[in-house]
Protein backbone atom coordinates (compact mmCIF):
# COMPACT_ATOMS: atom_id res chain seq x y z
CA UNK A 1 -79.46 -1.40 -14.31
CA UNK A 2 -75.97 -3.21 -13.67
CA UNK A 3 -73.79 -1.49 -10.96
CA UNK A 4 -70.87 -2.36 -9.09
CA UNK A 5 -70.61 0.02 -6.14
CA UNK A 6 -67.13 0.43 -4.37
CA UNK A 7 -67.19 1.88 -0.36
CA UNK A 8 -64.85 1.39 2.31
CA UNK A 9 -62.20 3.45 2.10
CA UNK A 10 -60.76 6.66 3.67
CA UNK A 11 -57.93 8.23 5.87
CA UNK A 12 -55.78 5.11 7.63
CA UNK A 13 -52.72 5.35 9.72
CA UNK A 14 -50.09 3.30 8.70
CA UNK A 15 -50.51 0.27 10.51
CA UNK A 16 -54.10 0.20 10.60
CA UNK A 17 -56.99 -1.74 8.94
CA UNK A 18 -59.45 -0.95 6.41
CA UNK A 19 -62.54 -3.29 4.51
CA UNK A 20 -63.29 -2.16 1.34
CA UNK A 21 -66.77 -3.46 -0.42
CA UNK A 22 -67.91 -4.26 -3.14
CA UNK A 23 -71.26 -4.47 -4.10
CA UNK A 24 -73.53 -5.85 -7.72
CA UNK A 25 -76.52 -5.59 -8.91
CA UNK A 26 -78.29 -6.23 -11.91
CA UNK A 27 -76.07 -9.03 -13.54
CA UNK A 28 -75.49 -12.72 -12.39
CA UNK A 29 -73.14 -12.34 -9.67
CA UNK A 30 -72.33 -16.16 -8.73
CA UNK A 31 -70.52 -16.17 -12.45
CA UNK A 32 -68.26 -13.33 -12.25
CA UNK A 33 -64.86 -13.54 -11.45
CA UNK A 34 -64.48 -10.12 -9.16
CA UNK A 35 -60.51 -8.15 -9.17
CA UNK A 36 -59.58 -5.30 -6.56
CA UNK A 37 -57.33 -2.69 -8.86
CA UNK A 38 -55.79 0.39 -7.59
CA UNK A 39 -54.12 3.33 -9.27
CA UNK A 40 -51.85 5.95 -7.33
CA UNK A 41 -51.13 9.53 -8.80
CA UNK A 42 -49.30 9.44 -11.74
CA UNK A 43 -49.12 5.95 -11.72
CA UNK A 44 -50.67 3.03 -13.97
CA UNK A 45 -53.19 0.84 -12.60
CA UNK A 46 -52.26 -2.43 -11.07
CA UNK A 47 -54.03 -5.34 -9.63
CA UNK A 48 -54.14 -6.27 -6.25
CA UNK A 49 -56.12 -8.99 -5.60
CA UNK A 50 -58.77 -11.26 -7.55
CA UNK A 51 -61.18 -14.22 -6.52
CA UNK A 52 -63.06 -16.81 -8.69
CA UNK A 53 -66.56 -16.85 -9.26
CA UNK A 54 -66.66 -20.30 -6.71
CA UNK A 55 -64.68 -18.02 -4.47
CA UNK A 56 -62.14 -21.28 -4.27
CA UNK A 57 -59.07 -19.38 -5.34
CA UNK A 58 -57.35 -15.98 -5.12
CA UNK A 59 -54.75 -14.07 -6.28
CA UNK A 60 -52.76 -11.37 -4.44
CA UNK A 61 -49.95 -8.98 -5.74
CA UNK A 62 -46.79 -9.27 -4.14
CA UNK A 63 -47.20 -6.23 -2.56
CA UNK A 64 -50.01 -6.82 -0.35
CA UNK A 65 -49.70 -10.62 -0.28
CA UNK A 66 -49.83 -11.58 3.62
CA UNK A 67 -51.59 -8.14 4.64
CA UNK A 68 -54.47 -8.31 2.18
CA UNK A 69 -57.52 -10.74 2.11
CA UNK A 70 -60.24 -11.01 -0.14
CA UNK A 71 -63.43 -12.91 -0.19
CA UNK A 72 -66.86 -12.69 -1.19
CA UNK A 73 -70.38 -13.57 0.03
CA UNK A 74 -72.39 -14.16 -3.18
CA UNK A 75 -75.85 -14.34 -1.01
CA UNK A 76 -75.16 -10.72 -0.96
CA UNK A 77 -73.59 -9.91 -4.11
CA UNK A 78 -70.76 -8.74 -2.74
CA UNK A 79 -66.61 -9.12 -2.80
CA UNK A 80 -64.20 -7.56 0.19
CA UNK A 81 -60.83 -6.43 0.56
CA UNK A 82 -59.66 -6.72 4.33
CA UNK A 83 -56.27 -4.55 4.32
CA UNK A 84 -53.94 -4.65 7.29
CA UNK A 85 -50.55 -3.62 7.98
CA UNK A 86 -51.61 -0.91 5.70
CA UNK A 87 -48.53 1.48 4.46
CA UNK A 88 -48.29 5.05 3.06
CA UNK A 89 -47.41 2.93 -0.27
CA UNK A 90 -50.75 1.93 -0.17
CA UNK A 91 -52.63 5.30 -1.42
CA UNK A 92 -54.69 4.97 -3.88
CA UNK A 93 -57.89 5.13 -5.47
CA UNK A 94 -59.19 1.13 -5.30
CA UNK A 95 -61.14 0.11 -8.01
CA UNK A 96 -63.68 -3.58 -8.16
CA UNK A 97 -64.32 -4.83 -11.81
CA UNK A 98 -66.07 -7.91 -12.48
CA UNK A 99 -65.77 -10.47 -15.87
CA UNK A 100 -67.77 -12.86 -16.16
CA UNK A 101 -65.73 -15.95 -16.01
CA UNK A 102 -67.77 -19.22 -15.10
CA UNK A 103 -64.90 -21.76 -14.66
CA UNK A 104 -64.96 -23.23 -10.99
CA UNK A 105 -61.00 -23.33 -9.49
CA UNK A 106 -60.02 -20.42 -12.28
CA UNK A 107 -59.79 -16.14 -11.52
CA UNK A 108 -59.98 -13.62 -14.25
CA UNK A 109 -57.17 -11.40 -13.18
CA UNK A 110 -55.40 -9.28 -15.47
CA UNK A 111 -55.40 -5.57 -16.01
CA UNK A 112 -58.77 -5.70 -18.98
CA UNK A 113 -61.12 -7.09 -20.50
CA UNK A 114 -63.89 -6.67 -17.41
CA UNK A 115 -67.64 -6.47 -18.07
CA UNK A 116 -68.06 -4.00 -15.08
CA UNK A 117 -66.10 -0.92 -13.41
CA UNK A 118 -66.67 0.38 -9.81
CA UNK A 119 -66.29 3.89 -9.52
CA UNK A 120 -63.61 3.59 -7.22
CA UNK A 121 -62.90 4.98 -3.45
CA UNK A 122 -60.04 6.35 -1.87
CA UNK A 123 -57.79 5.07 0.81
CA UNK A 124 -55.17 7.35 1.83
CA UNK A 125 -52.93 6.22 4.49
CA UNK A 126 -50.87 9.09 6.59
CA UNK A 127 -49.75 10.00 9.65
């Protein structure tokens, strides 16, 4: 059964840190290109981050570029999203998709066309 389980996330102060996870099973992990999406209420979905299957380049959105890192350990099928600096702009339900994408120095990173959906986990960040 494929699955791509999100966790991490929950109530922040602004200013704080939070890892969010990412975790496959049950499809080829080393050849997926993984993205980090996140949708706010009554907003559209919009990605934040993405990483290559060779986990040799990354994307960030401008808005979390410098307070966001992603990476991935494919030993244990799984991608991360370290968020610092983390602002009340920053609420949202974060979603991990994966596509697979075998192409060594390249990222899949636009807003479709992904194999796999997590089921997404909230971070809410308040004072």
């Amino acid at each position: 059964e494929v699955q791509l389980q999100a966790s991490g996330g929950g109530l922040e102060q602004p200013g704080g840190s939070q890892r969010l996870s990412c975790t496959a099973s049950g499809f080829s992990f080393d050849d997926y290109s993984i993205g980090w999406f996140r949708q706010a209420p009554g907003k559209e979905r919009e990605r934040v981050s993405c990483i290559s299957n060779s986990d040799d380049t990354r994307y960030y959105a401008n808005s979390v570029k410098g307070r966001f890192t992603i990476s991935r350990d494919n030993a244990k099928k799984t991608v991360y999203l370290q968020m610092n600096s983390l602002k009340p702009e920053d609420t949202a339900v974060y979603y991990c998709a994966a596509r697979y994408y075998w192409r060594p120095g390249s990222y899949y990173c636009v807003n479709s066309g992904y194999d796999y959906w997590g089921q997404g986990t909230q971070v809410t960040v308040s004072s």
